[in-house]
N, C-alpha and C. Protein backbone atom coordinates (compact mmCIF):
# COMPACT_ATOMS: atom_id res chain seq x y z
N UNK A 1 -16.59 -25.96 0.37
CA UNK A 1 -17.70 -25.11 0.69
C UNK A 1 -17.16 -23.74 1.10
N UNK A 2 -17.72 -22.72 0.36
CA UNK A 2 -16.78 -21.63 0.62
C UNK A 2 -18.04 -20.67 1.41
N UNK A 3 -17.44 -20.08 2.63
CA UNK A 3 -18.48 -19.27 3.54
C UNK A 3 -18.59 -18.03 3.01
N UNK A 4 -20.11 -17.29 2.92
CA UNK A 4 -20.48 -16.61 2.26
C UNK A 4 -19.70 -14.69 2.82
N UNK A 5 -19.41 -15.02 4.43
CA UNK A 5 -19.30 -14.18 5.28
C UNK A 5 -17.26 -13.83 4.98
N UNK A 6 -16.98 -12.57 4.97
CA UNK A 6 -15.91 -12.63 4.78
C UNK A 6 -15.36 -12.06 5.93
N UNK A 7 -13.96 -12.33 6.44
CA UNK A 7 -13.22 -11.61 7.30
C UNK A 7 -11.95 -10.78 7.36
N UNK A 8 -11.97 -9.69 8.12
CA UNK A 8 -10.64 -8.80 7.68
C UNK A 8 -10.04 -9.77 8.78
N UNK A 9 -8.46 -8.97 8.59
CA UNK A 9 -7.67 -9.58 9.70
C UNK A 9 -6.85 -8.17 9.76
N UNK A 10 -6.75 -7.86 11.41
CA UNK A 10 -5.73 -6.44 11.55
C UNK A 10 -4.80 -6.62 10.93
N UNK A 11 -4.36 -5.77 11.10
CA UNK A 11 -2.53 -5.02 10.33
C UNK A 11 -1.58 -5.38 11.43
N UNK A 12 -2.21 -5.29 12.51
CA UNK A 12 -0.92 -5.58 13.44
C UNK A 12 -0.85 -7.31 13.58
N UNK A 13 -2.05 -8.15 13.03
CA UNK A 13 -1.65 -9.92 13.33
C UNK A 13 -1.33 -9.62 12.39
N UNK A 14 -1.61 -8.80 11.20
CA UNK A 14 -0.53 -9.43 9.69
C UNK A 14 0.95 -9.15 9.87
N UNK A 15 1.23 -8.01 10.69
CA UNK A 15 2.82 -7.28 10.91
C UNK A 15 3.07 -8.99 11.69
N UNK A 16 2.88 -9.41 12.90
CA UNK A 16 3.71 -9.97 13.18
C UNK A 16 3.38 -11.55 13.08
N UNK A 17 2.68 -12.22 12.04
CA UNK A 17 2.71 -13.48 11.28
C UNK A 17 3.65 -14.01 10.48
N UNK A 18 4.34 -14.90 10.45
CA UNK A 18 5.23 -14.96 9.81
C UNK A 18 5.26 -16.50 9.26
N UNK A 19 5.60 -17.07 7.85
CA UNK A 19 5.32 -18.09 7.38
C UNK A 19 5.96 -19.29 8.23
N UNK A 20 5.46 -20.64 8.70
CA UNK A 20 6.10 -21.48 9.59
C UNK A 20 7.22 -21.78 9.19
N UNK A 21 7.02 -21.92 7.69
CA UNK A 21 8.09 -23.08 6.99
C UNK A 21 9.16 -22.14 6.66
N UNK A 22 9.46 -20.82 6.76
CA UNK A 22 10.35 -20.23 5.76
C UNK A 22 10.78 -19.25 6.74
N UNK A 23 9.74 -18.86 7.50
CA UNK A 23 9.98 -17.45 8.20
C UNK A 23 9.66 -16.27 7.19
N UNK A 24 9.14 -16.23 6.30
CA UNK A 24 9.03 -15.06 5.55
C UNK A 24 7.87 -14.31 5.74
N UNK A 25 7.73 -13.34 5.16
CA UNK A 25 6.46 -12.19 5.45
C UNK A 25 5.06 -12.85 4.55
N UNK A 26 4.07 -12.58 5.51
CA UNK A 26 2.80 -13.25 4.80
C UNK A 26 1.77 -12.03 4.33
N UNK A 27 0.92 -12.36 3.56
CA UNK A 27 0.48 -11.27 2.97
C UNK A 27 -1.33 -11.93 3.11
N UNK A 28 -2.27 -10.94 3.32
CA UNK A 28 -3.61 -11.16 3.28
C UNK A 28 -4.12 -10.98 2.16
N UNK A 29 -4.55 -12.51 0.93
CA UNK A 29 -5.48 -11.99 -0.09
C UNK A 29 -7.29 -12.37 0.25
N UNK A 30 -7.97 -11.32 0.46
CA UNK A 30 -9.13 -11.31 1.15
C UNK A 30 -10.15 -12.06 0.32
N UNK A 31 -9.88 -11.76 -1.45
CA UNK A 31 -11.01 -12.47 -2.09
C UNK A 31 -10.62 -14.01 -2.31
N UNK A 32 -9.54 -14.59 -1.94
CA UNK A 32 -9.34 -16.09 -1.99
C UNK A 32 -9.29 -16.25 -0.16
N UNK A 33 -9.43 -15.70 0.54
CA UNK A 33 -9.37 -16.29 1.72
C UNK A 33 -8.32 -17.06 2.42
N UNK A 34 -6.78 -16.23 2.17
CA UNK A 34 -5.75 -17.10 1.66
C UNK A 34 -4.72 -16.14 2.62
N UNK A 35 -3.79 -16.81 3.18
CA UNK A 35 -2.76 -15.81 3.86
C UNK A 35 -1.48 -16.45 2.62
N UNK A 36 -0.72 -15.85 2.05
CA UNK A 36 0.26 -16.26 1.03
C UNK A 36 1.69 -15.84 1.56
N UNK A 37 2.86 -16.58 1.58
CA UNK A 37 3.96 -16.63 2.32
C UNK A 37 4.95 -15.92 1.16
N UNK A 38 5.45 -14.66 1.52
CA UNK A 38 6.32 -13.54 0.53
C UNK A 38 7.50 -14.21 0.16
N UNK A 39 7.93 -15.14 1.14
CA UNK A 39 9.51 -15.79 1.53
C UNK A 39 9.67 -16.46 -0.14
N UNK A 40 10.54 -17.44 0.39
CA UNK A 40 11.04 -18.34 -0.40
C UNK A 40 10.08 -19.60 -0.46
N UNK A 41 9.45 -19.92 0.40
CA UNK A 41 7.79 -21.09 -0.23
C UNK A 41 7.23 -21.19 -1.26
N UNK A 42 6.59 -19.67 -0.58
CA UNK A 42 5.58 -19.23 -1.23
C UNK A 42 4.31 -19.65 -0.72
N UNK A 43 4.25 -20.56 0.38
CA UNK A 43 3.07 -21.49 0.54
C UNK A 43 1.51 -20.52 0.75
N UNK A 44 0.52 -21.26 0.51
CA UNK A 44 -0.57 -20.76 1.10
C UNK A 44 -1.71 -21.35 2.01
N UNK A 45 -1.61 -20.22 2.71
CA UNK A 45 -2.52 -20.74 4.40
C UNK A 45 -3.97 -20.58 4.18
N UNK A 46 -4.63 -21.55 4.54
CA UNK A 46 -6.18 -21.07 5.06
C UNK A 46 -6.34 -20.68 5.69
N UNK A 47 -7.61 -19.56 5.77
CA UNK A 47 -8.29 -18.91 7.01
C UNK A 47 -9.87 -19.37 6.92
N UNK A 48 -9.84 -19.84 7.90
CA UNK A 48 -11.07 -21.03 8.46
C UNK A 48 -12.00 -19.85 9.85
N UNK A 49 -13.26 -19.54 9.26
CA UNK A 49 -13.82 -18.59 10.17
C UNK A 49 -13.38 -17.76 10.74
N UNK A 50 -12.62 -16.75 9.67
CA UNK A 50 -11.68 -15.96 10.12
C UNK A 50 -10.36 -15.98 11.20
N UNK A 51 -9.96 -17.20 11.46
CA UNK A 51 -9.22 -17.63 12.13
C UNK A 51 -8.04 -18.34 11.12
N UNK A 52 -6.49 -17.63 10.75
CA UNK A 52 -5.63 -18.72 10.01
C UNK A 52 -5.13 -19.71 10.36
N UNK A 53 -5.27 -20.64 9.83
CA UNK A 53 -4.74 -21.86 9.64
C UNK A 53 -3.11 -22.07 9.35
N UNK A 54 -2.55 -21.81 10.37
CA UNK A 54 -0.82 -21.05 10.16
C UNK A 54 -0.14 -22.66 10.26
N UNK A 55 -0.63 -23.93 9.71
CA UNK A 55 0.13 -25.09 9.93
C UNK A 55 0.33 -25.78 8.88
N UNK A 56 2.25 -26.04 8.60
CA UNK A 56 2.57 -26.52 7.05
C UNK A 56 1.61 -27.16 6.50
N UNK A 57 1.08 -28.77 7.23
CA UNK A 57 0.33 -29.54 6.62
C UNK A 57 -0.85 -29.11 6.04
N UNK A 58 -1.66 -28.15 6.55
CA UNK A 58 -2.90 -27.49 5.93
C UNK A 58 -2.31 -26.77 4.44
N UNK A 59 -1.07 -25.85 4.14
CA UNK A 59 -0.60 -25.02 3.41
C UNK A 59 -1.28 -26.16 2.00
N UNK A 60 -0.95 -24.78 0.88
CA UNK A 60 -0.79 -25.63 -0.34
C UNK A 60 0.22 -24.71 -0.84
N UNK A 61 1.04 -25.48 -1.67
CA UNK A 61 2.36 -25.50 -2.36
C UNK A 61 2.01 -24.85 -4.03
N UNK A 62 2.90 -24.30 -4.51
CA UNK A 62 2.48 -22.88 -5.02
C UNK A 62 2.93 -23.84 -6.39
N UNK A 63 2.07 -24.01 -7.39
CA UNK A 63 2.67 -25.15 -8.64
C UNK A 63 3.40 -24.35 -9.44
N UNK A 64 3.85 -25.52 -10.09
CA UNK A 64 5.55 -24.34 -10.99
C UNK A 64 4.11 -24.84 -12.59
N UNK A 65 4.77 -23.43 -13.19
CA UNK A 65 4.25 -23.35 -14.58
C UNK A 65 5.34 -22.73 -15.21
């Protein structure tokens, strides 16, 4: 169920977020609702009522093609 309401997130929680699993730099994509890990993962986080979801087990794993 995807919420109709969207949320920014500052520049300064994005400066100092950092992916759990990797430590790498995370990046905000606003139209998937998605925090995405720059590192070596790659993983991607939910943001749940504008609040991220910064925990491996929630992540999804980036499929190889």
């Amino acid at each position: 169920m995807k919420s109709e309401e969207t949320y920014t997130l500052s520049q300064t929680l994005l400066d100092i977020l950092a992916c759990p699993a990797c430590k790498g730099k995370i990046e905000h994509i606003e139209a998937d609702e998605k925090l995405v890990c720059r590192g070596e993962c790659q993983r991607r986080y939910p943001i749940r009522d504008g609040i991220p979801v910064m925990l491996i087990d929630e992540a999804v794993l980036p499929t190889k093609e």
